[in-house]
C-alpha atoms as a PDB file:
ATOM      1  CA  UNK A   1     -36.819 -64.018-105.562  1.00  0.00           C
ATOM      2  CA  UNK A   2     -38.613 -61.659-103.330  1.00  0.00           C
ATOM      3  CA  UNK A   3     -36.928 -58.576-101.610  1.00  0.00           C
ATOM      4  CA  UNK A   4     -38.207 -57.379 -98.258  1.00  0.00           C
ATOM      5  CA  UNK A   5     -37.417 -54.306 -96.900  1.00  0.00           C
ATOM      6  CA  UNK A   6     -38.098 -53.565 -92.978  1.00  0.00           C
ATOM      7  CA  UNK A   7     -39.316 -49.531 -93.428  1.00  0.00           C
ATOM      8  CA  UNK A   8     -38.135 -49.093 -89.723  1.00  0.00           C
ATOM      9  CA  UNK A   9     -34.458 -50.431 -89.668  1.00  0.00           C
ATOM     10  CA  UNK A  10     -34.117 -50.253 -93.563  1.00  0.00           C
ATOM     11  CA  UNK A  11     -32.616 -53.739 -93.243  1.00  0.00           C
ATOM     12  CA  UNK A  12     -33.146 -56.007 -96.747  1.00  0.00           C
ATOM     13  CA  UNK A  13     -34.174 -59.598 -96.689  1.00  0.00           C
ATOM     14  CA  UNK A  14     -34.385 -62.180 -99.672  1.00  0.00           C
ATOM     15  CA  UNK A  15     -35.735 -65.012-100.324  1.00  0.00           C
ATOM     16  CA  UNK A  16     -38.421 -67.418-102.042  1.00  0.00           C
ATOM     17  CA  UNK A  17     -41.513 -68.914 -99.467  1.00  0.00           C
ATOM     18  CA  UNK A  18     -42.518 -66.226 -96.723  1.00  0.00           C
ATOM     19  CA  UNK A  19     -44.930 -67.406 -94.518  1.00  0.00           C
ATOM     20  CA  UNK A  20     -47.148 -66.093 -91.686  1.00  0.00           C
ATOM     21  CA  UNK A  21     -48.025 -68.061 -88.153  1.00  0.00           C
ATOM     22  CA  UNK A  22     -49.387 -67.689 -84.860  1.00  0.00           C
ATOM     23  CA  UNK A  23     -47.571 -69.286 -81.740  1.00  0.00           C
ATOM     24  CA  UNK A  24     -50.568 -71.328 -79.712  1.00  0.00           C
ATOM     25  CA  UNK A  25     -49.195 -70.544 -76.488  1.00  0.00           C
ATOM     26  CA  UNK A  26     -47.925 -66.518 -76.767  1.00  0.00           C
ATOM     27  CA  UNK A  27     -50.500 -65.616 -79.472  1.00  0.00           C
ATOM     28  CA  UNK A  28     -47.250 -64.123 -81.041  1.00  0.00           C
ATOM     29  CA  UNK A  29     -47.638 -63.447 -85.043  1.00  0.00           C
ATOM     30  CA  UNK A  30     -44.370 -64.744 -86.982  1.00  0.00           C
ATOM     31  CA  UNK A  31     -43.380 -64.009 -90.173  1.00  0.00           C
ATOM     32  CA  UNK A  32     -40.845 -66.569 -91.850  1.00  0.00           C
ATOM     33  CA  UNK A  33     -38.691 -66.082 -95.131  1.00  0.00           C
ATOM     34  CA  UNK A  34     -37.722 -69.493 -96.362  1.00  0.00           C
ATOM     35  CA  UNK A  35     -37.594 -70.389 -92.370  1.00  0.00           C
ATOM     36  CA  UNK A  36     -35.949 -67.160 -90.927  1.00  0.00           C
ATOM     37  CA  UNK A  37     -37.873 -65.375 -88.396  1.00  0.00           C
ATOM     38  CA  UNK A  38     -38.244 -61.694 -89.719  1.00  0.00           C
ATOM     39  CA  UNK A  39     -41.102 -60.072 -87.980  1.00  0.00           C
ATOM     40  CA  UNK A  40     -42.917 -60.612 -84.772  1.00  0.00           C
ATOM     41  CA  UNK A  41     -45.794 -59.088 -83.308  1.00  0.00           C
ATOM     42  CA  UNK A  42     -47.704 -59.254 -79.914  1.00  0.00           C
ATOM     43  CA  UNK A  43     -50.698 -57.669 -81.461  1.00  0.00           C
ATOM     44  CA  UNK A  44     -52.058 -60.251 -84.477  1.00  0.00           C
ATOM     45  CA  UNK A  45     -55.186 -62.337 -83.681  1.00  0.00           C
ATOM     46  CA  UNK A  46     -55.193 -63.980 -86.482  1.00  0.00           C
ATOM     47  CA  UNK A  47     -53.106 -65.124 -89.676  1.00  0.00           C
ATOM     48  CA  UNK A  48     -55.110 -62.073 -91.832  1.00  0.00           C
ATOM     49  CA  UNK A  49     -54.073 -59.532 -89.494  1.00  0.00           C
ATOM     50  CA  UNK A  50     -50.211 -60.491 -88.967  1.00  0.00           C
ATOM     51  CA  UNK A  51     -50.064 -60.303 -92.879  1.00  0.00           C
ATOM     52  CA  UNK A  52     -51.765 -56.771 -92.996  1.00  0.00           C
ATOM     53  CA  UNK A  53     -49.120 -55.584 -89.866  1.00  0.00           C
ATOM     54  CA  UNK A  54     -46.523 -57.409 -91.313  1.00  0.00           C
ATOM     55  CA  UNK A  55     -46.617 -55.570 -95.065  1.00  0.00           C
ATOM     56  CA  UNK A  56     -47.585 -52.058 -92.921  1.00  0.00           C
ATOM     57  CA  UNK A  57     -43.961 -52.471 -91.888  1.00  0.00           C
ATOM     58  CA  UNK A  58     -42.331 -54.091 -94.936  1.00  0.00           C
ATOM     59  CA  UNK A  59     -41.926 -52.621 -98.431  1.00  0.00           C
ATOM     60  CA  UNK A  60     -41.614 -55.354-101.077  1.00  0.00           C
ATOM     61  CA  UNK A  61     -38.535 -54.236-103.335  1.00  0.00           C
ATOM     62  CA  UNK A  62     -38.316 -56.786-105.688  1.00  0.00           C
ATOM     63  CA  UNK A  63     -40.941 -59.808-106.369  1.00  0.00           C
ATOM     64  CA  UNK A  64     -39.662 -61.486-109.505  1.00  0.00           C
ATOM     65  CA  UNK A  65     -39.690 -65.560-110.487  1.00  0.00           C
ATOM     66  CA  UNK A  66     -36.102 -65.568-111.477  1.00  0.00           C
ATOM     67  CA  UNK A  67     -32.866 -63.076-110.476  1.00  0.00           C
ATOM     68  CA  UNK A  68     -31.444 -61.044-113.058  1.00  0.00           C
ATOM     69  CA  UNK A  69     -28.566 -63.150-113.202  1.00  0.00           C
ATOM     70  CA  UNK A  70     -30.739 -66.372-114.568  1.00  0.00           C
ATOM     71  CA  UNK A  71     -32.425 -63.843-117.001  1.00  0.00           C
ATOM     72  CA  UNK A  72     -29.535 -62.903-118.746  1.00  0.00           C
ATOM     73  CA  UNK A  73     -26.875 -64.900-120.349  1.00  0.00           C
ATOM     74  CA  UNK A  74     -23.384 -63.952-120.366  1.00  0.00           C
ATOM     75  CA  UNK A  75     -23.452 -62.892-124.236  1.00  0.00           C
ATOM     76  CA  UNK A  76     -26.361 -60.786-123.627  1.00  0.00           C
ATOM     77  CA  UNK A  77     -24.801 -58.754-120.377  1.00  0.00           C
ATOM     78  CA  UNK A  78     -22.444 -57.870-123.423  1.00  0.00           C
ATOM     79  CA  UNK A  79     -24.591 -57.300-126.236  1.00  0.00           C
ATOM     80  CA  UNK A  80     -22.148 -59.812-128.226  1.00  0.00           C
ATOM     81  CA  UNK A  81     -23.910 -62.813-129.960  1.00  0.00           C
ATOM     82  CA  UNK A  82     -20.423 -63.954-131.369  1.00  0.00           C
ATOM     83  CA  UNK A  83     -17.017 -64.180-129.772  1.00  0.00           C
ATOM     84  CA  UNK A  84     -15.250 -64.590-132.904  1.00  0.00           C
END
């Protein structure tokens, strides 16, 4: 799970596949995160350059395989091995 964070509006996104395009027609850069639109900007030329804009203006939070809720089973939140 990866954890975007938008430095201007402070607003959070999550999610697994981000990717990076260029419209054809506009020559407007797109950033996706697992197919929502996130970023735009009027100013990329190329895929290389909307990915350096795009992490000038996004901090990555978190960047981890797995959340901490699949890390962790239920005993182990607890510290208790044995119910009994």
């Amino acid at each position: 799970m990866k954890i975007f964070e938008d430095q201007n509006t402070s607003e959070k996104f999550d999610g697994e596949e981000l990717e990076f395009f260029i419209d054809d027609i506009t020559y407007i850069g797109e950033v996706y995160l697992d197919g929502n639109l996130i970023f735009q900007s009027p100013d990329a030329i190329d895929e290389e350059s909307l990915e350096a804009e795009f992490y000038n203006n996004f901090t990555v939070i978190n960047d981890e395989d797995e959340s901490l809720y699949e890390r962790y089973e239920d005993d182990d939140l607890y510290g208790v091995d044995d119910w009994d």
